[in-house]
C-alpha atoms as a PDB file:
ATOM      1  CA  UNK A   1       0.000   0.000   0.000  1.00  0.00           C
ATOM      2  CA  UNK A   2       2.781   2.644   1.113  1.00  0.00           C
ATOM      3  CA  UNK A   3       4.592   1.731  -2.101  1.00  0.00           C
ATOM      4  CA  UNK A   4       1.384   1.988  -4.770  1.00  0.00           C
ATOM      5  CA  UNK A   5       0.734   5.655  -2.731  1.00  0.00           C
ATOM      6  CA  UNK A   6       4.343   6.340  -3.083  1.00  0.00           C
ATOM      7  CA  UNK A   7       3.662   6.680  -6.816  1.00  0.00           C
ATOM      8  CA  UNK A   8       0.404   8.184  -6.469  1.00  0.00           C
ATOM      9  CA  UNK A   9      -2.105   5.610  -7.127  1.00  0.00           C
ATOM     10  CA  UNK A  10      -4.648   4.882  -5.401  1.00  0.00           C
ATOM     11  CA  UNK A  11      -6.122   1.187  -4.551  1.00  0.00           C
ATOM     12  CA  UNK A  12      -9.694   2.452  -4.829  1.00  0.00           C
ATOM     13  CA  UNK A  13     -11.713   1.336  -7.846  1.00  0.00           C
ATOM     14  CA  UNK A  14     -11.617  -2.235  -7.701  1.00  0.00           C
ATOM     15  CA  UNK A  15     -14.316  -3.922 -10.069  1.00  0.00           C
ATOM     16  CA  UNK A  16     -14.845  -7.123 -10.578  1.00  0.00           C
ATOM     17  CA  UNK A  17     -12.937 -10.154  -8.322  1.00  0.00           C
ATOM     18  CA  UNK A  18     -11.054 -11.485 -10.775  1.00  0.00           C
ATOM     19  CA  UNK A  19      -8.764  -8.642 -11.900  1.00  0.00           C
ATOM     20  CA  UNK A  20      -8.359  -5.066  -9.618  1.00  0.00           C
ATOM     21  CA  UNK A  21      -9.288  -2.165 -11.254  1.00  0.00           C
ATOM     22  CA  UNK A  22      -7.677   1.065 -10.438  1.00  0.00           C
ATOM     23  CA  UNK A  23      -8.596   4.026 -12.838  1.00  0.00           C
ATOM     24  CA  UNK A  24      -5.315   5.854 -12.598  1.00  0.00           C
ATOM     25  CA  UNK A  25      -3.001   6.938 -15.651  1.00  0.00           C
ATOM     26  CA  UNK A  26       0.351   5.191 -13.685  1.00  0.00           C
ATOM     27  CA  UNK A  27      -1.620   2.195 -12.278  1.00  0.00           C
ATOM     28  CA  UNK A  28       0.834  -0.209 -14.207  1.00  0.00           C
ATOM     29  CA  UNK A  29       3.446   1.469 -13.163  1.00  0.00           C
ATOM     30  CA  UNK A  30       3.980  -0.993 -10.405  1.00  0.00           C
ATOM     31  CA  UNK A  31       4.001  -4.023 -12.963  1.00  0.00           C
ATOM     32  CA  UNK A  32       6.745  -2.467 -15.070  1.00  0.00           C
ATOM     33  CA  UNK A  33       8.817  -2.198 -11.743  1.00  0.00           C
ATOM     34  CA  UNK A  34       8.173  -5.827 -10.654  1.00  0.00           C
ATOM     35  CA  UNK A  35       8.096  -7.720 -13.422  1.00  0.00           C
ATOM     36  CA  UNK A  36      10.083  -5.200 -16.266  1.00  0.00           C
ATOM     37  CA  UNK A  37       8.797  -6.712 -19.779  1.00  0.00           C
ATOM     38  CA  UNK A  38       5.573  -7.901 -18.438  1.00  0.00           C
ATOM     39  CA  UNK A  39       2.363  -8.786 -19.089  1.00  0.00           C
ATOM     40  CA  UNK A  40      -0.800  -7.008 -16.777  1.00  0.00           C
ATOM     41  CA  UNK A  41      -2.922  -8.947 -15.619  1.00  0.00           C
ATOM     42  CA  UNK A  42      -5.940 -10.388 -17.816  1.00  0.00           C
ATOM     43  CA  UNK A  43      -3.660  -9.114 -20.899  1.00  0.00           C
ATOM     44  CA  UNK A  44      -2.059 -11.047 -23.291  1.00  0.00           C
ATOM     45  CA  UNK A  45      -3.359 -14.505 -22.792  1.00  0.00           C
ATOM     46  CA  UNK A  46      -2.403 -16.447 -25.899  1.00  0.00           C
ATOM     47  CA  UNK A  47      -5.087 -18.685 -25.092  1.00  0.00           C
ATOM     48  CA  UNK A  48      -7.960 -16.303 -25.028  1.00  0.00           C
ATOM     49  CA  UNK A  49     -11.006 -17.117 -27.209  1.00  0.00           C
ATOM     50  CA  UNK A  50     -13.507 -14.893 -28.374  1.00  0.00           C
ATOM     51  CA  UNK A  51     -17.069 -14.989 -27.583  1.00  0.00           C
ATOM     52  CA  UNK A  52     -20.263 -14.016 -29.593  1.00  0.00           C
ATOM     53  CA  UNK A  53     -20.568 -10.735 -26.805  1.00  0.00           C
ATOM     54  CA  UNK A  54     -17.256  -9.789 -27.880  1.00  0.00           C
ATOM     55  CA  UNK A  55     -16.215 -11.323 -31.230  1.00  0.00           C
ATOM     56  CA  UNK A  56     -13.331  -8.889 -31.739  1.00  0.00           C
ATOM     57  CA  UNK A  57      -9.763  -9.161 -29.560  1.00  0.00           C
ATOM     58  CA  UNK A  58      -8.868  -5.747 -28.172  1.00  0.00           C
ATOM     59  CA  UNK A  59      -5.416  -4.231 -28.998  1.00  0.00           C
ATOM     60  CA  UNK A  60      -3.692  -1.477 -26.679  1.00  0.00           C
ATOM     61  CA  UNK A  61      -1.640   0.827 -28.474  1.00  0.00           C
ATOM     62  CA  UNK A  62       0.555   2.673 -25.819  1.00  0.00           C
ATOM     63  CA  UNK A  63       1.574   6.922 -26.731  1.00  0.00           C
ATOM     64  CA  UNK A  64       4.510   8.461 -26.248  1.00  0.00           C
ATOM     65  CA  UNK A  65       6.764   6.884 -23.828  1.00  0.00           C
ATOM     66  CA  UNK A  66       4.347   4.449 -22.495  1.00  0.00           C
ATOM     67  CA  UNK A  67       4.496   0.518 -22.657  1.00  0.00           C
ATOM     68  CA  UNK A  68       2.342  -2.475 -22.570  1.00  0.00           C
ATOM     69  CA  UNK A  69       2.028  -2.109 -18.761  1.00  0.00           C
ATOM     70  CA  UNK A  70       2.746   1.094 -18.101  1.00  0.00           C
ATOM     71  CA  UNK A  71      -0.107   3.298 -20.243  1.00  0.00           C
ATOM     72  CA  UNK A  72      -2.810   0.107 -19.816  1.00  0.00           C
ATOM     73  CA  UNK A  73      -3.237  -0.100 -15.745  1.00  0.00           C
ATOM     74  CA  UNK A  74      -6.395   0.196 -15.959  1.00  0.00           C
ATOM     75  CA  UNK A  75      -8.281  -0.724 -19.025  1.00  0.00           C
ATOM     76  CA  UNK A  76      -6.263  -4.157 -19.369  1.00  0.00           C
ATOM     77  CA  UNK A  77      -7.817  -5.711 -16.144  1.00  0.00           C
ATOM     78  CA  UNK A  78     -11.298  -3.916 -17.218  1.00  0.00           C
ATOM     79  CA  UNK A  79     -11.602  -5.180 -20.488  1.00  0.00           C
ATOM     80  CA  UNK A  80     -10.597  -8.387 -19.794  1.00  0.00           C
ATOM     81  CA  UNK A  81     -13.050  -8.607 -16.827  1.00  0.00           C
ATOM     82  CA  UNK A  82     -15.670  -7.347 -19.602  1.00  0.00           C
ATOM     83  CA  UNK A  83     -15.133 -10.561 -21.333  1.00  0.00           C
ATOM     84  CA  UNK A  84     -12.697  -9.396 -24.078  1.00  0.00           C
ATOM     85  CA  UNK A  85      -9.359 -10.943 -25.182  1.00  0.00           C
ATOM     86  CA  UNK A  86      -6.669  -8.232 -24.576  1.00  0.00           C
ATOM     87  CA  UNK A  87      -3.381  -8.040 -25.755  1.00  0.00           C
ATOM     88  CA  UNK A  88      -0.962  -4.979 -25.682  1.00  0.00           C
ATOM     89  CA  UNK A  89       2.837  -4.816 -27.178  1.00  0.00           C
ATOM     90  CA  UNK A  90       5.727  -2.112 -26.061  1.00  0.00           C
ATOM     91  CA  UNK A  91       6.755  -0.586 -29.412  1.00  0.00           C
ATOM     92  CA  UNK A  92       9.207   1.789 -30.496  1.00  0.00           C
ATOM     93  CA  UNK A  93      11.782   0.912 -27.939  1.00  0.00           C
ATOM     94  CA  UNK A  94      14.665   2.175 -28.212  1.00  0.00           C
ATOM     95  CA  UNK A  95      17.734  -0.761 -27.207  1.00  0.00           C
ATOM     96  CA  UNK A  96      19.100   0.981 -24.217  1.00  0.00           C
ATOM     97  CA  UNK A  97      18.752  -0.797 -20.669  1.00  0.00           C
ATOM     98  CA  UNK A  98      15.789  -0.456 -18.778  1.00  0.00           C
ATOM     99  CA  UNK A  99      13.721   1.427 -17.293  1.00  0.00           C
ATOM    100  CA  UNK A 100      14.966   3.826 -20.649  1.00  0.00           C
ATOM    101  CA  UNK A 101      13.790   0.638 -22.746  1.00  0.00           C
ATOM    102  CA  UNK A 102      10.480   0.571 -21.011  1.00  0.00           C
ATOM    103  CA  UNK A 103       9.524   3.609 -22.606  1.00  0.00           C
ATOM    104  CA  UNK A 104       7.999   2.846 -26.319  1.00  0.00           C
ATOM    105  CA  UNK A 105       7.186   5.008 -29.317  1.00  0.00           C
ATOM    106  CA  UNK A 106      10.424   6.437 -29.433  1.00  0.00           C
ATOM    107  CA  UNK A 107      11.096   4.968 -32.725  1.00  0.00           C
ATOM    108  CA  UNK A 108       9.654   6.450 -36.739  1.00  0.00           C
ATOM    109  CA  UNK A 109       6.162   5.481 -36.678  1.00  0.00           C
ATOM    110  CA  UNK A 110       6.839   3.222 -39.619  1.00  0.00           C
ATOM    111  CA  UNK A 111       8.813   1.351 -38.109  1.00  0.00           C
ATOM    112  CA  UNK A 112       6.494   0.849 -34.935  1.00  0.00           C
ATOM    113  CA  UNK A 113       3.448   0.420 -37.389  1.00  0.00           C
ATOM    114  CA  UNK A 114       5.598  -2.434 -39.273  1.00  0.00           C
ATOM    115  CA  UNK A 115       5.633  -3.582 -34.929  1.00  0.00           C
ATOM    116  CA  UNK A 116       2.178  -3.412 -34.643  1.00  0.00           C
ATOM    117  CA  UNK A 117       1.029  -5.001 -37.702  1.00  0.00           C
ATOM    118  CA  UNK A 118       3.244  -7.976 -36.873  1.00  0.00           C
ATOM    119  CA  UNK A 119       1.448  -7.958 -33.206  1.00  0.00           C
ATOM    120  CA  UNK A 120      -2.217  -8.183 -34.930  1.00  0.00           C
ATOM    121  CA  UNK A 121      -1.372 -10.736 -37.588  1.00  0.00           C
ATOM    122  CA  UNK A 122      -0.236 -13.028 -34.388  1.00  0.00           C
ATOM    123  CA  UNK A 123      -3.095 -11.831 -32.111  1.00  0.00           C
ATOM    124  CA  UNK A 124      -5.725 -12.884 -35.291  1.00  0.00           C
ATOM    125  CA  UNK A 125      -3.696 -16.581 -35.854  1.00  0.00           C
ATOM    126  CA  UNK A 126      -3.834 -17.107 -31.969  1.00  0.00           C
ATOM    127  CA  UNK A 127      -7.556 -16.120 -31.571  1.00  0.00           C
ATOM    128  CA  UNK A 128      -8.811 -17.026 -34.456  1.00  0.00           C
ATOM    129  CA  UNK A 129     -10.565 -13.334 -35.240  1.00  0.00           C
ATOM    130  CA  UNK A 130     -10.834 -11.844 -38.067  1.00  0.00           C
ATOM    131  CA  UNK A 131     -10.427  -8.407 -36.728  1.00  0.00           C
ATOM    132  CA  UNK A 132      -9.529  -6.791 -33.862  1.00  0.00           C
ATOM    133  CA  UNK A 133     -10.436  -3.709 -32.331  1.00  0.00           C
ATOM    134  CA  UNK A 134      -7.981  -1.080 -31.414  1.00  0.00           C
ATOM    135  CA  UNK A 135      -8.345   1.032 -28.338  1.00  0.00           C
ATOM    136  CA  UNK A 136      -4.874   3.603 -28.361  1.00  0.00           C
ATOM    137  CA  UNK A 137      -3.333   6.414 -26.553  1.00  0.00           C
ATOM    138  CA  UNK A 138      -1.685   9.885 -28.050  1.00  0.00           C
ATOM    139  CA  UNK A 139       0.806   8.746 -30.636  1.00  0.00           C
ATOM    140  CA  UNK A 140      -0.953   5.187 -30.715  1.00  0.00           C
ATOM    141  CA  UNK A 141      -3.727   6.540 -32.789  1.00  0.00           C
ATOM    142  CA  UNK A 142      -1.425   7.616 -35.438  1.00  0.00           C
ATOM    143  CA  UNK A 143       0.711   4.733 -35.438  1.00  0.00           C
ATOM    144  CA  UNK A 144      -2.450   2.083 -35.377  1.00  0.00           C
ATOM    145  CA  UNK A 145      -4.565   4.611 -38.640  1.00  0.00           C
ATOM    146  CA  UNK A 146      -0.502   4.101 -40.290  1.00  0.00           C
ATOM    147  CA  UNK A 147      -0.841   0.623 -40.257  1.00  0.00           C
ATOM    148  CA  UNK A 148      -4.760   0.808 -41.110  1.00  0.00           C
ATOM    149  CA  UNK A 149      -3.895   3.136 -43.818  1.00  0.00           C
ATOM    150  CA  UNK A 150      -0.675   2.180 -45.365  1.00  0.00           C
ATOM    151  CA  UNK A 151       0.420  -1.311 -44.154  1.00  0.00           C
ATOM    152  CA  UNK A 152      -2.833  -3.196 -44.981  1.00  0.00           C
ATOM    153  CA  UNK A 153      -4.805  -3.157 -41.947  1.00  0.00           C
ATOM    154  CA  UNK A 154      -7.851  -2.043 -43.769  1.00  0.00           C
ATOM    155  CA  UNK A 155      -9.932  -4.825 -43.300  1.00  0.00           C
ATOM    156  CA  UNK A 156      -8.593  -6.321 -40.098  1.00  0.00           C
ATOM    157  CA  UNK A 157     -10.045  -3.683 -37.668  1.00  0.00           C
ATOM    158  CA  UNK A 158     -13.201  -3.072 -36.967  1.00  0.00           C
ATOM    159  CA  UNK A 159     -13.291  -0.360 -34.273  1.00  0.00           C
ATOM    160  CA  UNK A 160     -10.560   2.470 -32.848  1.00  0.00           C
ATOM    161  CA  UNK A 161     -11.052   3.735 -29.764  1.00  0.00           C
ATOM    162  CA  UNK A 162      -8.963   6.714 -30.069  1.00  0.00           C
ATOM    163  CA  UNK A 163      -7.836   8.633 -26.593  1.00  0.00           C
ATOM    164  CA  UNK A 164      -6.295  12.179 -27.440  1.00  0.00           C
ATOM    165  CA  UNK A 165      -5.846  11.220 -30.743  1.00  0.00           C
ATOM    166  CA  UNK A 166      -3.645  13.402 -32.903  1.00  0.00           C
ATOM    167  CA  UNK A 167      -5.373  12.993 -36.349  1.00  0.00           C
ATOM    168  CA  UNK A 168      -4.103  16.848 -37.301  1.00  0.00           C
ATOM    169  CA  UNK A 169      -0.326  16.328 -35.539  1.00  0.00           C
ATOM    170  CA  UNK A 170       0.867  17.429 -31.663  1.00  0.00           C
ATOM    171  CA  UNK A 171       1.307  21.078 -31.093  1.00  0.00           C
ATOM    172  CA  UNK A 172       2.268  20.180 -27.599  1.00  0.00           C
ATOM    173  CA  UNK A 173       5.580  19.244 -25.632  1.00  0.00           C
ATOM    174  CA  UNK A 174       5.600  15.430 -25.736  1.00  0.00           C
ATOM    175  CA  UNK A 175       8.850  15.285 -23.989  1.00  0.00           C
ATOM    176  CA  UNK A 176       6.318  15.890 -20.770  1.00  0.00           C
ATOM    177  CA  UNK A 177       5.125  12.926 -21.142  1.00  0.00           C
ATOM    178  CA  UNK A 178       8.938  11.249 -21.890  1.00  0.00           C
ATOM    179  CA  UNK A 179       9.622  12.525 -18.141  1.00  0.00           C
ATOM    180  CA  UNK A 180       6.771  11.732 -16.630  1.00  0.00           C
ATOM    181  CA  UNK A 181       7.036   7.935 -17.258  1.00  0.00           C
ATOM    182  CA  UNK A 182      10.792   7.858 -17.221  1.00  0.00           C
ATOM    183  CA  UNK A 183      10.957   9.269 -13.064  1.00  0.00           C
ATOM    184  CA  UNK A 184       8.501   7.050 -12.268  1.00  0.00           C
ATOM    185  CA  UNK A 185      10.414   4.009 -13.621  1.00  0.00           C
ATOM    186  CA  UNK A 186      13.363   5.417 -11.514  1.00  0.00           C
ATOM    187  CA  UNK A 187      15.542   7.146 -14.253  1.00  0.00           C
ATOM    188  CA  UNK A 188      17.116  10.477 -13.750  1.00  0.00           C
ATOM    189  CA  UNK A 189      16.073  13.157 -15.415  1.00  0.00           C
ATOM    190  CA  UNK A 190      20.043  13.613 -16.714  1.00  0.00           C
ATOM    191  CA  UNK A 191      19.431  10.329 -17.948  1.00  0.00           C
ATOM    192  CA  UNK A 192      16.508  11.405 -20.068  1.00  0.00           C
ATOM    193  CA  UNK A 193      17.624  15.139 -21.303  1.00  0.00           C
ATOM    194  CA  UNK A 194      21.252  13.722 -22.223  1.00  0.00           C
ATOM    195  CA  UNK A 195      19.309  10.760 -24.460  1.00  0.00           C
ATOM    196  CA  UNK A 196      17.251  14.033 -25.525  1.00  0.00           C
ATOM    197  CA  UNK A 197      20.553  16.473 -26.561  1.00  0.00           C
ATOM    198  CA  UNK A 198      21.888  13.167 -28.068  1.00  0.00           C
ATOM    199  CA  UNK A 199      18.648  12.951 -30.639  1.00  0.00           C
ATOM    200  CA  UNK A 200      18.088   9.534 -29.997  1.00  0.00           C
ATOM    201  CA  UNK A 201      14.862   9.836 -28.263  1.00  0.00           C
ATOM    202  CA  UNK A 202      11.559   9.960 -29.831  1.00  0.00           C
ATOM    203  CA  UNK A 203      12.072   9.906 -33.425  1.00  0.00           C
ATOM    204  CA  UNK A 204       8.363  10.142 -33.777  1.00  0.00           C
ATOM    205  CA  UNK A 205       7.734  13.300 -32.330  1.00  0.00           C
ATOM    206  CA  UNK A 206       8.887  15.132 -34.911  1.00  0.00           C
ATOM    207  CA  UNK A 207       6.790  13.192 -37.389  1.00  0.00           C
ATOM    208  CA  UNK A 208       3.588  13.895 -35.577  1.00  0.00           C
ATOM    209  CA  UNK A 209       3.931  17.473 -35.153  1.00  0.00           C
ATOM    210  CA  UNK A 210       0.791  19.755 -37.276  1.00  0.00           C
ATOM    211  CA  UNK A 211       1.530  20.516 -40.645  1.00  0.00           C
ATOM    212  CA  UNK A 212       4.599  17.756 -41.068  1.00  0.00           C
ATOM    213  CA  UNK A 213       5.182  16.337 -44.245  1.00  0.00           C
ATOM    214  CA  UNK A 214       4.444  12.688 -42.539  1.00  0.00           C
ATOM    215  CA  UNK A 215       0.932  13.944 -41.281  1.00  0.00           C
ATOM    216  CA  UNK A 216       0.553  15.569 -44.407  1.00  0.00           C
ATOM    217  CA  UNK A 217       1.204  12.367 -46.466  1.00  0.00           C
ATOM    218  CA  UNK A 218      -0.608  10.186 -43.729  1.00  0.00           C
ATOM    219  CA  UNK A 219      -3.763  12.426 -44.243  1.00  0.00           C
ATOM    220  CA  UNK A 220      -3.180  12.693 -47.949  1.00  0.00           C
ATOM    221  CA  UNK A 221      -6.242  10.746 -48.409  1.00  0.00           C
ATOM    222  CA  UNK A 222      -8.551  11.774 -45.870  1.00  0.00           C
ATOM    223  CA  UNK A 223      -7.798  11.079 -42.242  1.00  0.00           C
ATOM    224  CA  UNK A 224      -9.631   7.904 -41.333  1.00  0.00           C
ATOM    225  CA  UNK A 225     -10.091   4.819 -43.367  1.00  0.00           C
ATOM    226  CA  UNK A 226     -13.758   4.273 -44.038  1.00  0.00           C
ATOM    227  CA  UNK A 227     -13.736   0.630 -43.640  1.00  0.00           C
ATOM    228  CA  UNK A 228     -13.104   1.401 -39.777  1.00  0.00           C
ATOM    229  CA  UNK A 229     -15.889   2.936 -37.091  1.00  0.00           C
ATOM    230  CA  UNK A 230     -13.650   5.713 -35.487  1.00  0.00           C
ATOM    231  CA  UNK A 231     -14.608   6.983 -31.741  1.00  0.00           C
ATOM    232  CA  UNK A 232     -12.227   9.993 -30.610  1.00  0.00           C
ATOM    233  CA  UNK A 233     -12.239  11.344 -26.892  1.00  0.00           C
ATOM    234  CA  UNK A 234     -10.826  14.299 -26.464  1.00  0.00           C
ATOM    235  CA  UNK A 235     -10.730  17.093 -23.514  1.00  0.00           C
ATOM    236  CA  UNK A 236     -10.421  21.097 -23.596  1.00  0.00           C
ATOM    237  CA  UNK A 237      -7.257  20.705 -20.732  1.00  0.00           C
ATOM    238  CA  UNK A 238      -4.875  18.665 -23.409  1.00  0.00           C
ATOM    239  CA  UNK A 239      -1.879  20.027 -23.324  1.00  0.00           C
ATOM    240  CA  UNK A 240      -0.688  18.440 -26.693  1.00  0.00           C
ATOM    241  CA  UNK A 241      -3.906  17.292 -28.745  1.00  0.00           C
ATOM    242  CA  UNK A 242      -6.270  20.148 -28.616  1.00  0.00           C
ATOM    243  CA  UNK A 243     -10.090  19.128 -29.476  1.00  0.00           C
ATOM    244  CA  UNK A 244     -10.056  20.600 -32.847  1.00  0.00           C
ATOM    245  CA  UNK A 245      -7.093  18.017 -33.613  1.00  0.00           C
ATOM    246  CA  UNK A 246      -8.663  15.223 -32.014  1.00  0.00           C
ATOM    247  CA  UNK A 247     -12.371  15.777 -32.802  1.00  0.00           C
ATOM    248  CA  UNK A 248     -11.804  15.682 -36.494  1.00  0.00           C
ATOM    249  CA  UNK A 249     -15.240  14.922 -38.005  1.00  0.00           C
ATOM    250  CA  UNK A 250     -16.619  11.939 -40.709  1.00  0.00           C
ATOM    251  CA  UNK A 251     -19.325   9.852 -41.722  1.00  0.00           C
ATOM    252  CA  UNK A 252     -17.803   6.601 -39.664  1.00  0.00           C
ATOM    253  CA  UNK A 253     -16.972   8.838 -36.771  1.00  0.00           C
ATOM    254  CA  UNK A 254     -18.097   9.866 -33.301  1.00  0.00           C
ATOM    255  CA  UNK A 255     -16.595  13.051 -31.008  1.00  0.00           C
ATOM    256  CA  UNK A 256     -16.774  12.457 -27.310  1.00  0.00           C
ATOM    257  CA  UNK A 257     -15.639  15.852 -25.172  1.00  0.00           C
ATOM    258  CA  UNK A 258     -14.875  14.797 -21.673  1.00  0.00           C
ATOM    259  CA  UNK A 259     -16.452  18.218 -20.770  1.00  0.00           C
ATOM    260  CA  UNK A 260     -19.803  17.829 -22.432  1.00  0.00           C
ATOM    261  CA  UNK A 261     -21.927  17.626 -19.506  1.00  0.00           C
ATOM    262  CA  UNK A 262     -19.074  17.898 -16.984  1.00  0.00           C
ATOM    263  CA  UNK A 263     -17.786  20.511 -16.227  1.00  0.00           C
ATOM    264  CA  UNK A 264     -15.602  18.672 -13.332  1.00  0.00           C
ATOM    265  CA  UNK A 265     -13.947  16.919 -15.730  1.00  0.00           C
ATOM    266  CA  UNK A 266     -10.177  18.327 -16.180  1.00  0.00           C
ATOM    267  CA  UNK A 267      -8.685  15.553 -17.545  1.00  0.00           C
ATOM    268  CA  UNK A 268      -5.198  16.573 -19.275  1.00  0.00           C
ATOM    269  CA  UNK A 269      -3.179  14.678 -21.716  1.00  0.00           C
ATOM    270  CA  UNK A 270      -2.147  12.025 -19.312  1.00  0.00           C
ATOM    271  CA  UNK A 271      -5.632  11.865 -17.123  1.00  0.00           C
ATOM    272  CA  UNK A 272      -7.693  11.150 -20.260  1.00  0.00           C
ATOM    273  CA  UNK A 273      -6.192   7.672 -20.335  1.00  0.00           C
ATOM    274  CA  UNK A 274      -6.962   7.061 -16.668  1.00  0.00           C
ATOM    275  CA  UNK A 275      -9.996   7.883 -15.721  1.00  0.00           C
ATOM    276  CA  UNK A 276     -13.291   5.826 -14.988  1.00  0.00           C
ATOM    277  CA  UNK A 277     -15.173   8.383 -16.924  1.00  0.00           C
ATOM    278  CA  UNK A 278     -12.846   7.844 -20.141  1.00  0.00           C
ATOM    279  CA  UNK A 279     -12.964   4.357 -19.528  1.00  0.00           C
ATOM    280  CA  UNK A 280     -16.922   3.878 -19.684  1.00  0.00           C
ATOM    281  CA  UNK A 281     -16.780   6.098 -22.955  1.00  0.00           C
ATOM    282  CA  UNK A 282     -14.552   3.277 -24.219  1.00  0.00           C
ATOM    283  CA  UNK A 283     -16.570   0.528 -23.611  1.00  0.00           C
ATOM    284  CA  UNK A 284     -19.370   2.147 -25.073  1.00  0.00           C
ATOM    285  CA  UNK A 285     -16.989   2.710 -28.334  1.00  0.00           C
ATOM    286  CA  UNK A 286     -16.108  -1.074 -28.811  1.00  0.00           C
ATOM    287  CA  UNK A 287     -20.395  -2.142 -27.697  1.00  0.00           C
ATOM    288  CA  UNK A 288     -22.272   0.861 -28.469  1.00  0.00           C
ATOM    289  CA  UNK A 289     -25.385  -1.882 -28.571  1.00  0.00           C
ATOM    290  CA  UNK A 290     -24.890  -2.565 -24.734  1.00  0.00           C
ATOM    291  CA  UNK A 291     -24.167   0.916 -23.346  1.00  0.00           C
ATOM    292  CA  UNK A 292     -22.984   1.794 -20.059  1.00  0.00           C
ATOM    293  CA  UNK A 293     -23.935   5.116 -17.665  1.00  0.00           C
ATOM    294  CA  UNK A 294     -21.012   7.470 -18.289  1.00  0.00           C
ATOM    295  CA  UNK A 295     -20.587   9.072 -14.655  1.00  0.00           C
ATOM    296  CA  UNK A 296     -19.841  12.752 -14.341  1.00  0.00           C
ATOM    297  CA  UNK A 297     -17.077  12.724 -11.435  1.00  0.00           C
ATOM    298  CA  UNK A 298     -14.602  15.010 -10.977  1.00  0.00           C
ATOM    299  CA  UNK A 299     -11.378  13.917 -13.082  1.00  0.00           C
ATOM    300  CA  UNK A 300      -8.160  15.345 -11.403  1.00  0.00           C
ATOM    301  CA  UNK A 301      -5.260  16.181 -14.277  1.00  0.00           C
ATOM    302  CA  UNK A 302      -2.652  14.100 -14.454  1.00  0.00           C
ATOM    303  CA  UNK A 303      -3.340  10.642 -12.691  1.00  0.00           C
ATOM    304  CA  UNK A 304      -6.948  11.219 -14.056  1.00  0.00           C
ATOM    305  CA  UNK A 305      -7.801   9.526 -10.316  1.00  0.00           C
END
């Protein structure tokens, strides 16, 4: 208990028996430190089957500096207590030692497309799905519609969940983020800024920023795939994906604004991916025929809990 508070998370939350649920942006934080590589718990289970409730396996697609356990705390245990297969990959690593390894989407998002396309391809043979759904974070919304878009994924997803998505590029500092997941993993903050100064960390930052010729060739073509049912959450506190970058409109799109209807709601870049309210929102997304009460609670920034 003194350690989890030590990092700021709370043990409140719980769900369901089977797997704890704590709606808190760092609640995997504690994974990553015990078991470095890991998988949380009710994610990745190779032996998952799908049911007819929930026909499609769930993929997590981490943002900037996050990981497999470290940006899914709380909707891995959640959605697998839902009834869904979940599975969520670290990509983008950069081969350093850890904790600077633990933090993903450092890399061109090409490259950590080409990572993620791999990832579904085994998460389809193992489950037997034809498509997954994606649910994704910051930069994981433009590395999962770069693998939809331009690495033949059209066709093998059915929904994206996307959480502060930049569809329009980051006018924000992302290196925030970097730090923010890097001193909680125990590195020094020397140890980030000199991987910073050296230019080896996140090569996809400059890609995403607005009016880059990658998101300019990404969005060539419109920015969503129509084959794909897009739902974006967005909140007017983001420091780096404002809601007229995230709440780009379409026929096979809907907008969520954590503020409609709550005004107690300041979620922030990194509280949009922890909090219960953002959470029910994306259950809704993936089965909008079973909807669930969204509560209006205040949302702290930050830890979102």
């Amino acid at each position: 208990m003194a350690f989890l508070a030590i990092l700021g998370i709370t043990t409140t939350g719980t769900a369901h028996a089977e797997y704890p649920v704590t709606f808190n942006f760092f609640a995997g934080i504690p994974n990553e430190l015990l078991d470095p590589g890991g998988s949380l718990p009710g994610a990745n289970d190779w032996s998952c089957k799908t049911t007819a409730a929930h026909p499609d396996p769930v993929v997590l697609i981490h943002g900037t500096a996050g990981g497999a356990q470290t940006n899914w705390g709380a909707y891995a245990p959640l959605l697998a207590n839902e009834g869904y297969c979940v599975f969520a990959l670290t990509y983008g690593a950069l081969d350093v030692p850890w904790p600077l390894n633990a933090l993903g989407g450092m890399k061109p998002i090409p490259e950590s497309a080409a990572q993620l396309a791999a990832f579904v391809d085994r998460v389809r043979s193992a489950t037997g799905a034809a498509q997954v759904d994606f649910v994704a974070h910051s930069q994981g919304n433009t590395v999962g519609n770069y693998y939809i878009k331009r690495l033949g994924g059209a066709g093998k997803v059915n929904r994206f969940a996307a959480i502060a998505p930049p569809w329009l590029g980051i006018f924000g500092d992302q290196m925030n983020v970097v730090r923010a997941f890097g001193e909680r993993l125990g590195a020094t903050p020397d140890q980030i800024d000199n991987l910073a100064t050296m230019g080896v960390i996140c090569q996809a930052c400059p890609e995403m920023l607005g009016n880059s010729s990658f998101m300019n060739a990404l969005n060539a073509d419109g920015v969503y795939d129509p084959s794909v049912t897009y739902t974006n959450l967005a909140s007017n506190f983001d420091e780096a994906v404002w809601p007229s970058i995230a709440l780009v409109a379409g026929p096979n799109v809907t907008n969520d604004l954590m503020q409609d209807g709550c005004a107690t709601d300041f979620s922030d870049h990194m509280a949009i991916a922890g909090s219960r309210r953002a959470a029910m929102m994306t259950l809704n997304a993936l089965d909008p025929a079973h909807p669930r009460p969204v509560p209006c609670e205040f949302v702290p920034p930050i830890t979102g809990a």
